[in-house]
C-alpha atoms as a PDB file:
ATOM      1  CA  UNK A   1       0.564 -32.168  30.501  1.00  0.00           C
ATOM      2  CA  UNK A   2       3.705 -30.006  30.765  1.00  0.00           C
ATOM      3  CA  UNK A   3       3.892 -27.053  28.784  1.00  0.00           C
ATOM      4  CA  UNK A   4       7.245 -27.855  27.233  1.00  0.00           C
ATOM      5  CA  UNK A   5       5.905 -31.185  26.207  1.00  0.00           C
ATOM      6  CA  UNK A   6       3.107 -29.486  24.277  1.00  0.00           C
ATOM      7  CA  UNK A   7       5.191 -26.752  23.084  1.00  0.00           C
ATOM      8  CA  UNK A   8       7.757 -29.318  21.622  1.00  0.00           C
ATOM      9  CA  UNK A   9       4.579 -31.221  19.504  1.00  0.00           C
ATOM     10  CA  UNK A  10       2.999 -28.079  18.548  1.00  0.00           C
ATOM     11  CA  UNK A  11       5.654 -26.439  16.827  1.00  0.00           C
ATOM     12  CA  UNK A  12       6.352 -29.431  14.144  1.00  0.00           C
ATOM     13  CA  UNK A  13       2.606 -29.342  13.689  1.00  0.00           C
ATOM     14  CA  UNK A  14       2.782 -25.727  12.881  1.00  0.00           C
ATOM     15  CA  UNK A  15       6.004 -25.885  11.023  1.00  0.00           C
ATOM     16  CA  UNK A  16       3.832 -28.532   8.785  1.00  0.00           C
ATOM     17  CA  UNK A  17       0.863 -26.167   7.904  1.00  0.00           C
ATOM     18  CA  UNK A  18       3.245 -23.332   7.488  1.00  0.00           C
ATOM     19  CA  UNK A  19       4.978 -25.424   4.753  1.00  0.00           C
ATOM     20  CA  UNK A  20       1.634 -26.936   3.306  1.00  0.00           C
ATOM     21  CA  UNK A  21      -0.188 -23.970   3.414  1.00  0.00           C
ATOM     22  CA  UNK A  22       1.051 -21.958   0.566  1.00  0.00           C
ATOM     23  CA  UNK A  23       1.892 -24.529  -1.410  1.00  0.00           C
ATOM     24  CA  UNK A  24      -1.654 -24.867  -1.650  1.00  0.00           C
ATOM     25  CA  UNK A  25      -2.619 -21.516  -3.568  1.00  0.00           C
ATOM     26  CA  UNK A  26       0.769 -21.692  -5.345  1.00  0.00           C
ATOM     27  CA  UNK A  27      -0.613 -23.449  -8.432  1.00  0.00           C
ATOM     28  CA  UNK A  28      -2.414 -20.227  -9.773  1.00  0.00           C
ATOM     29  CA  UNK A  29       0.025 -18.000  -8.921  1.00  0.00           C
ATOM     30  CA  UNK A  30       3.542 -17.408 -11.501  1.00  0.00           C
ATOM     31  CA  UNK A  31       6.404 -19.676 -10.859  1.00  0.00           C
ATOM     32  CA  UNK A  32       9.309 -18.492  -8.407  1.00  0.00           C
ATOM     33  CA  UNK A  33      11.856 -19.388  -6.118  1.00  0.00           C
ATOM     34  CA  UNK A  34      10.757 -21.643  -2.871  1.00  0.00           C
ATOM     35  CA  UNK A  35      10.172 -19.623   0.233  1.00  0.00           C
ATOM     36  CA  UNK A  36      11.090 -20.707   3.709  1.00  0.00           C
ATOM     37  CA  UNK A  37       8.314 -21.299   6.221  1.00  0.00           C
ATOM     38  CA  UNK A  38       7.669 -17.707   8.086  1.00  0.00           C
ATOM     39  CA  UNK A  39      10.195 -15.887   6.685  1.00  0.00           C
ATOM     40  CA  UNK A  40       9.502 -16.343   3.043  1.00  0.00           C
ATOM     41  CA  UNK A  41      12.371 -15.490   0.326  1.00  0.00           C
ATOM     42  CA  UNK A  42      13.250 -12.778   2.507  1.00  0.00           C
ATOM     43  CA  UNK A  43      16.973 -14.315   2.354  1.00  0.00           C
ATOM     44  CA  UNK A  44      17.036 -14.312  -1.462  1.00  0.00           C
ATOM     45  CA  UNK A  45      16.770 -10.471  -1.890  1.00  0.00           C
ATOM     46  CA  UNK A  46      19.358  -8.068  -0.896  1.00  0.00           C
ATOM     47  CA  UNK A  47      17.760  -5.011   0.794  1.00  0.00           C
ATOM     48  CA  UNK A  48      20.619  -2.946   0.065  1.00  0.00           C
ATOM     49  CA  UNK A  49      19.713  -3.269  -3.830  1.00  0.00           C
ATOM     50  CA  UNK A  50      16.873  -4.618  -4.127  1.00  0.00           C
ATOM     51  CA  UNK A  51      16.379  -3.974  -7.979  1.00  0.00           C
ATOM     52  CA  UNK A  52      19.557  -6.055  -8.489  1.00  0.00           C
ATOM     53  CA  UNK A  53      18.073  -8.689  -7.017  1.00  0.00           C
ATOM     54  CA  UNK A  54      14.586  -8.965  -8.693  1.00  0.00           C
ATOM     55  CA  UNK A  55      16.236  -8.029 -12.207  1.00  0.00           C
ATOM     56  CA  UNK A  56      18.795 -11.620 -11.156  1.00  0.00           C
ATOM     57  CA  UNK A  57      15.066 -13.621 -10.156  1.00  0.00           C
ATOM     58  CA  UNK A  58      13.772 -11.843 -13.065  1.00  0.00           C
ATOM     59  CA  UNK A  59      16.499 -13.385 -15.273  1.00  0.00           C
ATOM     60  CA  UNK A  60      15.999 -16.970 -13.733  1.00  0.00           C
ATOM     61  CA  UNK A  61      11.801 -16.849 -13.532  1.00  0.00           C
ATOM     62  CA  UNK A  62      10.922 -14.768 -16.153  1.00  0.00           C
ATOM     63  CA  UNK A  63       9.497 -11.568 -16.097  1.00  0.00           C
ATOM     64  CA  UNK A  64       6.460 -12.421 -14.064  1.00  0.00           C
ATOM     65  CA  UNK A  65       6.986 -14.039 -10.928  1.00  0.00           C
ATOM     66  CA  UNK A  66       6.153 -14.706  -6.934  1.00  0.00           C
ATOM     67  CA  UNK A  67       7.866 -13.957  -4.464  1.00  0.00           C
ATOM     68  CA  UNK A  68       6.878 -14.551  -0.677  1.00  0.00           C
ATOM     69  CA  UNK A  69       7.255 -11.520   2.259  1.00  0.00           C
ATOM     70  CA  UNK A  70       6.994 -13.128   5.132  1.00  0.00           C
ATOM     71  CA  UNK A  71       3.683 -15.852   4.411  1.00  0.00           C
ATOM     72  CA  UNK A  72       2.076 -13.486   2.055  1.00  0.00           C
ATOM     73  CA  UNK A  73       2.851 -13.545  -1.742  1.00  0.00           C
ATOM     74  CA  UNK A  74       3.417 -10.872  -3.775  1.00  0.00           C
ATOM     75  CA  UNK A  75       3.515 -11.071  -7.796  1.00  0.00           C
ATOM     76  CA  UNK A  76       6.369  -8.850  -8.819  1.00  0.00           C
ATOM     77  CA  UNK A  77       6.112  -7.483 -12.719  1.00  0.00           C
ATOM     78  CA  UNK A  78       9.681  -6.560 -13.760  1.00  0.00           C
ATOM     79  CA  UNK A  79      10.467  -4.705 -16.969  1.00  0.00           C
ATOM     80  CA  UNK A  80       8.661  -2.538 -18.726  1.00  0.00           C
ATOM     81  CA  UNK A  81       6.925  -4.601 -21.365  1.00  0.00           C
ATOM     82  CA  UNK A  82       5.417  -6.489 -18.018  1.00  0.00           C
ATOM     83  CA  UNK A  83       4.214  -3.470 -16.618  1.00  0.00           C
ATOM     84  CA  UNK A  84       2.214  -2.137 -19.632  1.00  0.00           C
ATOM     85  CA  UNK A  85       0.570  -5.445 -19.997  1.00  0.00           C
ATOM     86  CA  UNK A  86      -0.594  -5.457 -16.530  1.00  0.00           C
ATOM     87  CA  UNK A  87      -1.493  -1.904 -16.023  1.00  0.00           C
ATOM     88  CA  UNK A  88      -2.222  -0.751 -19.595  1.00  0.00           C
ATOM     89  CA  UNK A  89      -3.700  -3.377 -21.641  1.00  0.00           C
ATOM     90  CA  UNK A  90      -5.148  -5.160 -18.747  1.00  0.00           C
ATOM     91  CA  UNK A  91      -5.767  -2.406 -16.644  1.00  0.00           C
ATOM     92  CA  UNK A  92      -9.128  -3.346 -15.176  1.00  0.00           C
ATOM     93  CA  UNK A  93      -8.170  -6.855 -13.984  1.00  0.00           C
ATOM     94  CA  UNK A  94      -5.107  -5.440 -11.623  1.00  0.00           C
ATOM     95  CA  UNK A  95      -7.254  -2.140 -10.560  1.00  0.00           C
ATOM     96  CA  UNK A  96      -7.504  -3.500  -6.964  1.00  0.00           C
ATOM     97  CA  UNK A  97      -5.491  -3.221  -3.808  1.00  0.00           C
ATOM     98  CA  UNK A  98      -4.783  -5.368  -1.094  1.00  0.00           C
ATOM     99  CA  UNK A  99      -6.615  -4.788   2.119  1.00  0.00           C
ATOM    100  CA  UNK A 100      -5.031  -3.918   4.813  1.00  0.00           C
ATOM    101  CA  UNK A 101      -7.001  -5.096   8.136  1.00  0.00           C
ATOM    102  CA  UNK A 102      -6.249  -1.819  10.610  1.00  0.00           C
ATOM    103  CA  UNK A 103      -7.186   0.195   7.630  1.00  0.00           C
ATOM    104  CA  UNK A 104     -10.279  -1.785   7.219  1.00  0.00           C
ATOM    105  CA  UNK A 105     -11.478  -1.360  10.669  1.00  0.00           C
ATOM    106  CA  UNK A 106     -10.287   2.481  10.979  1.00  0.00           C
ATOM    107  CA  UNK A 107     -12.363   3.507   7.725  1.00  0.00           C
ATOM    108  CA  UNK A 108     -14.616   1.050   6.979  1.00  0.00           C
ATOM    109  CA  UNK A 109     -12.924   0.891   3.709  1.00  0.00           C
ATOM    110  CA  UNK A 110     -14.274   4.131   2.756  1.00  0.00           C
ATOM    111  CA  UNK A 111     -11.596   6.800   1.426  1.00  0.00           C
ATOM    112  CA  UNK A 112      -9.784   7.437  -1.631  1.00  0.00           C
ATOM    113  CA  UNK A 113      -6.470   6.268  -0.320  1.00  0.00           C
ATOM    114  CA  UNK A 114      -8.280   3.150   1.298  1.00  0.00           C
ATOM    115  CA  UNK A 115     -11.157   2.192  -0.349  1.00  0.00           C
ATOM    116  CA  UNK A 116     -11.328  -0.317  -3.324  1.00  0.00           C
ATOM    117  CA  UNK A 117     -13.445  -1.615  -6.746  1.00  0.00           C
ATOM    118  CA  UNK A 118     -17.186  -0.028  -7.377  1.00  0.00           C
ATOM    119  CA  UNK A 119     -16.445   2.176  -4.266  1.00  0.00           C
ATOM    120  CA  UNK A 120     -12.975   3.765  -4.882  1.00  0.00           C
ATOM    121  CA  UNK A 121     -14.647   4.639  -8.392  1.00  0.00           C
ATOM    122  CA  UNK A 122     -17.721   6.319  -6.908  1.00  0.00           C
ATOM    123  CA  UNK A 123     -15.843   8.250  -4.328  1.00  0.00           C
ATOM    124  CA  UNK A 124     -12.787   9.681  -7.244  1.00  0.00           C
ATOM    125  CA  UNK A 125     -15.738  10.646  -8.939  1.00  0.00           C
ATOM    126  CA  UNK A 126     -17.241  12.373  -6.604  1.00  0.00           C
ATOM    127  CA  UNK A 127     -13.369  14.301  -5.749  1.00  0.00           C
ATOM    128  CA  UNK A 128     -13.076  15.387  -9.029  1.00  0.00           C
ATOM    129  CA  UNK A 129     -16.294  16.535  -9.803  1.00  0.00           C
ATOM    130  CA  UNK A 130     -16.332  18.843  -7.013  1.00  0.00           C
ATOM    131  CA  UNK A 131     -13.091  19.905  -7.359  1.00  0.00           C
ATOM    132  CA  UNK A 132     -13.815  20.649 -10.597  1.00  0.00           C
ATOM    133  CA  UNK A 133     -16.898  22.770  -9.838  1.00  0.00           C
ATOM    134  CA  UNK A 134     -14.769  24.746  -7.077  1.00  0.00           C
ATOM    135  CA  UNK A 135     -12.138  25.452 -10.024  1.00  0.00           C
ATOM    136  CA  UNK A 136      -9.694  22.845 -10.091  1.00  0.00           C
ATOM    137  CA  UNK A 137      -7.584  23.100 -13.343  1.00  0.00           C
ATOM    138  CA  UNK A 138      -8.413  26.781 -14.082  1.00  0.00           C
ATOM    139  CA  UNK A 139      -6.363  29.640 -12.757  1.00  0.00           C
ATOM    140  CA  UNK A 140      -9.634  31.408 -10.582  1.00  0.00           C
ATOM    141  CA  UNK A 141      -8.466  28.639  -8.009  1.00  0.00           C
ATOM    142  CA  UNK A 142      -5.570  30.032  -7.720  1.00  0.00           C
ATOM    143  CA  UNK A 143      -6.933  33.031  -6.796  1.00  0.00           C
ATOM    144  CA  UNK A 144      -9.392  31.737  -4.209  1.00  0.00           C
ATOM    145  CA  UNK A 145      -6.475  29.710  -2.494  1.00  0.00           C
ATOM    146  CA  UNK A 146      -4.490  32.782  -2.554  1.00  0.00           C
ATOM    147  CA  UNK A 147      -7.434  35.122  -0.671  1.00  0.00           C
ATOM    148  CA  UNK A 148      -7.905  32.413   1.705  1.00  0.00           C
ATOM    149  CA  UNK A 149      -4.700  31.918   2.403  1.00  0.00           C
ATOM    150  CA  UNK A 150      -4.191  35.680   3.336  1.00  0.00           C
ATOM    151  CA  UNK A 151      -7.022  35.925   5.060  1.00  0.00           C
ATOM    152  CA  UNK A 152      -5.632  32.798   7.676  1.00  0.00           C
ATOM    153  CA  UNK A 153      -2.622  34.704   7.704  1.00  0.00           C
ATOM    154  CA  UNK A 154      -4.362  37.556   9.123  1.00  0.00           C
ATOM    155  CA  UNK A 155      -6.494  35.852  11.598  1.00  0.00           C
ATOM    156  CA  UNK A 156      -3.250  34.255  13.004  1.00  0.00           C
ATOM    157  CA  UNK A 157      -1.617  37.634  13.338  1.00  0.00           C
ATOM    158  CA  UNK A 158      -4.797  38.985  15.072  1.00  0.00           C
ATOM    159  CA  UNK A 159      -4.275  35.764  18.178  1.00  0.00           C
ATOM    160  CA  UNK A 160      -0.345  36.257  18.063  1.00  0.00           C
ATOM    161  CA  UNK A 161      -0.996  40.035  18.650  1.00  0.00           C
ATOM    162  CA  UNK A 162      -3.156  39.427  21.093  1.00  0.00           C
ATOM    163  CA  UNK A 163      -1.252  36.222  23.083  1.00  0.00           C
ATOM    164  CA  UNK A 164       1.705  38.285  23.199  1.00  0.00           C
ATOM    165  CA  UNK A 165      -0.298  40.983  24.190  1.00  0.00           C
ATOM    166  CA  UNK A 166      -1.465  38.868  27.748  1.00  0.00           C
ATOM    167  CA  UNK A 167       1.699  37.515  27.670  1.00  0.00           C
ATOM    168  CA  UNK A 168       3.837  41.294  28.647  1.00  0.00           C
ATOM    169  CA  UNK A 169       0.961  42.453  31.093  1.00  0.00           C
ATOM    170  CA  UNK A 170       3.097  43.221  34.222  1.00  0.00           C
END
């Protein structure tokens, strides 16, 4: 079969799913305005001022609502009274992030910055306990990071001496 042939009946096909697709997990998510297949509502914000533009959506949809970057949706909150609720008052049910899949596979989803749920807990724990224990919070750390950071200071003198010493040897 020619290429072009296939390429011609494959693309409606994909168009399709595109356009079924999330309309399928849009009933549980908060109403806003229809995206366009692949590029999502990308041509309803203006990048230039973007707060303009979700306060305008915010006006029409309320201040809870979807929008879609690229295929993936993303529940903005807009206003302060939304963003208390969310991150105050229901703070435990919007503690996780989104995975990203190169992150995933670089750390293993280990990390503070990358890490998620039961594990991000464990591992902030862990931070500030030791922290704490090596001073964090009281002014001997300031100290310590003061000594140490002389002491580097010195070292690197010592090899620059020394570099630039080998480096005027006739």
């Amino acid at each position: 079969m020619d290429p072009i042939v296939v390429l011609v009946l494959l693309l409606p096909c994909l168009l399709l799913i595109s356009l079924w697709r999330p309309t399928s997990g849009r009933r549980k998510l908060p109403p806003g305005p229809t995206p366009l297949p692949i590029i999502g509502n990308a041509l309803q914000i203006d990048f230039k001022d973007v707060n303009k533009s979700l306060a305008e959506l915010s006006k029409v949809y309320g201040p809870v609502f979807t929008l879609y970057l690229g295929m993936k949706p993303t529940v903005v909150l807009h206003g302060y009274e939304a963003v208390k609720e969310a991150l105050v008052d229901n703070g435990e049910e919007f503690a996780g992030r989104d995975s990203i899949p190169i992150f995933e596979r670089c750390n293993k989803g280990l990390g503070i910055a990358f890490s998620n749920g039961k594990t991000w807990k464990e591992i902030r724990h862990f931070s500030l306990m030791s922290l704490r224990y090596l001073g964090m919070g009281k002014r001997s750390i300031e100290d310590r990071i003061q000594e140490e950071a002389r002491c580097l200071v010195e070292e690197l003198k010592k090899k620059t001496m020394v570099g630039a010493s080998l480096c005027h040897q006739p």
